[in-house]
C-alpha atoms as a PDB file:
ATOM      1  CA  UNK A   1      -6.919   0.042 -11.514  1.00  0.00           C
ATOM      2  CA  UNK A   2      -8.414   3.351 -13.040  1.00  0.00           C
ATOM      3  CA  UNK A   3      -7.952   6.375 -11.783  1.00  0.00           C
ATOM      4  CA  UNK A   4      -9.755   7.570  -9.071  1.00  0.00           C
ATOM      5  CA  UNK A   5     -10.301   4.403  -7.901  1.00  0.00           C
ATOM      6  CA  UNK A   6      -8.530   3.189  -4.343  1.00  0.00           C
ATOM      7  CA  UNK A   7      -7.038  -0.011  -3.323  1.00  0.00           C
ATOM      8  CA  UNK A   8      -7.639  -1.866   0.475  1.00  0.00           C
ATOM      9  CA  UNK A   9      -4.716  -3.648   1.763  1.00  0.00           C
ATOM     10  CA  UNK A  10      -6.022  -6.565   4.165  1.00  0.00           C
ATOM     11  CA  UNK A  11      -3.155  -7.709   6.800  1.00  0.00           C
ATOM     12  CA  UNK A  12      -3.827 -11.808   6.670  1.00  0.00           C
ATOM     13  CA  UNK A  13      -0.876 -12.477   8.356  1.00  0.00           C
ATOM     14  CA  UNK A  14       0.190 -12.813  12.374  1.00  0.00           C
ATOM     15  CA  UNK A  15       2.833  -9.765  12.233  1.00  0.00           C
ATOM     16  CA  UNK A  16       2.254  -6.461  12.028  1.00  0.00           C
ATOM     17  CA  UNK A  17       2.949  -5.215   8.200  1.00  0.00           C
ATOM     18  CA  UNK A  18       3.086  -1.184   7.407  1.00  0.00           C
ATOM     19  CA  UNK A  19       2.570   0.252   3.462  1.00  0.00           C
ATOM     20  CA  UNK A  20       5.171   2.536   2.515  1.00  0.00           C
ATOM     21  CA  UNK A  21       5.951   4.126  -0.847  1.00  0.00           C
ATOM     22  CA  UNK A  22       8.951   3.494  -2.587  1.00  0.00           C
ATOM     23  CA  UNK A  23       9.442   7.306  -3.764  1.00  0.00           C
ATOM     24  CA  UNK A  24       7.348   9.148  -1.322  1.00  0.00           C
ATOM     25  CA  UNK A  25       4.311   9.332  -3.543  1.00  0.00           C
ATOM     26  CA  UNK A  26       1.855   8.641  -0.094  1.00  0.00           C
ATOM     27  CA  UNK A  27       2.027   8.763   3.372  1.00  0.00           C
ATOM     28  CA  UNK A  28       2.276   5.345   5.132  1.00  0.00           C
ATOM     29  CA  UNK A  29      -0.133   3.439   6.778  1.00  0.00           C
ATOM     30  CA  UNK A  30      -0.322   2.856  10.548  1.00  0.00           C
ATOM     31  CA  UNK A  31       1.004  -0.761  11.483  1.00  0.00           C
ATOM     32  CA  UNK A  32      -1.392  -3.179  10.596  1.00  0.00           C
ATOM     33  CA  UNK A  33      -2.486  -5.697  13.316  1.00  0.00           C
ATOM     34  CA  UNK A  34      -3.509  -9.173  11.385  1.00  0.00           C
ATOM     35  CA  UNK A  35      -7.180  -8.273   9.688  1.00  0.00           C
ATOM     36  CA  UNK A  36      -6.642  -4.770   9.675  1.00  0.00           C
ATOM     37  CA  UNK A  37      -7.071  -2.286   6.777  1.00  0.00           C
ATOM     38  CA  UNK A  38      -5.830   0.216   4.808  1.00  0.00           C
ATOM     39  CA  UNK A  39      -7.259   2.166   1.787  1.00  0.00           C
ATOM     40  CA  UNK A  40      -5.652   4.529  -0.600  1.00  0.00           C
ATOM     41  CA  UNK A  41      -7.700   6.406  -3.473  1.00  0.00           C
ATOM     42  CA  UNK A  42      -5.125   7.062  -6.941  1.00  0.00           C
ATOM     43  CA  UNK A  43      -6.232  10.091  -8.616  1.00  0.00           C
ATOM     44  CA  UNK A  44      -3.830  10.116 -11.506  1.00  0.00           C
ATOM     45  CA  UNK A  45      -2.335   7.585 -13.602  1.00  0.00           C
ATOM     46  CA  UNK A  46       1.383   6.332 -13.437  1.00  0.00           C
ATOM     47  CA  UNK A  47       3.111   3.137 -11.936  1.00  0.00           C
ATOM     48  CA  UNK A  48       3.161   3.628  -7.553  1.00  0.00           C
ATOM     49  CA  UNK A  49       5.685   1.008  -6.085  1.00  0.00           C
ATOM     50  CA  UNK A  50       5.453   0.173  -2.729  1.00  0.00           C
ATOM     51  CA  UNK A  51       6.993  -2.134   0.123  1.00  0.00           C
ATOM     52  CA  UNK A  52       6.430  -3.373   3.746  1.00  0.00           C
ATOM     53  CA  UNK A  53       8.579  -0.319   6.291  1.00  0.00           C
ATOM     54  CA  UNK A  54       8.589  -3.308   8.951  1.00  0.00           C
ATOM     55  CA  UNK A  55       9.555  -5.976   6.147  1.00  0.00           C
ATOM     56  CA  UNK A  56      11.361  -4.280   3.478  1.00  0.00           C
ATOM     57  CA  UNK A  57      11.879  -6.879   0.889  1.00  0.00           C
ATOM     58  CA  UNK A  58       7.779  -7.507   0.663  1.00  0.00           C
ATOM     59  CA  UNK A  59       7.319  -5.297  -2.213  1.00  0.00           C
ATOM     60  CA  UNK A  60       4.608  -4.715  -5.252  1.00  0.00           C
ATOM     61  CA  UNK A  61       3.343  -1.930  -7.693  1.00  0.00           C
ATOM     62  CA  UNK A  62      -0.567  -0.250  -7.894  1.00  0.00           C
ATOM     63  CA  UNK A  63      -1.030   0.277 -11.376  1.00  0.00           C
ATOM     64  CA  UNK A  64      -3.165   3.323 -12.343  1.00  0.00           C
ATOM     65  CA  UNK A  65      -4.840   3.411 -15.702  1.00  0.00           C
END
């Protein structure tokens, strides 16, 4: 995405799911009940992994142009 942009995590599924970051770039998210949302703006470029706190192994990377 470019930066300064933000990206909305939709919860699809029938557990609750909660975004972490990998390195402690952001604050988590509240658990998210199935349809629930989260946003989170990236000001600056770079490569932000992240994973599920309630479902460690579900992982993936924003990446800010």
């Amino acid at each position: 995405i470019p930066a300064g942009k933000s990206v909305t995590w939709v919860n699809a599924d029938d557990v609750p799911h909660r975004i972490a970051s990998a390195d402690g770039g952001f604050a988590p998210s509240p658990p998210l009940d199935t349809d629930q949302r989260f946003t989170l703006g990236f000001a600056r470029p770079g490569r932000f992994r992240y994973f599920c706190a309630l479902h460690p192994r579900m992982t993936g990377t924003v990446v800010v142009e």
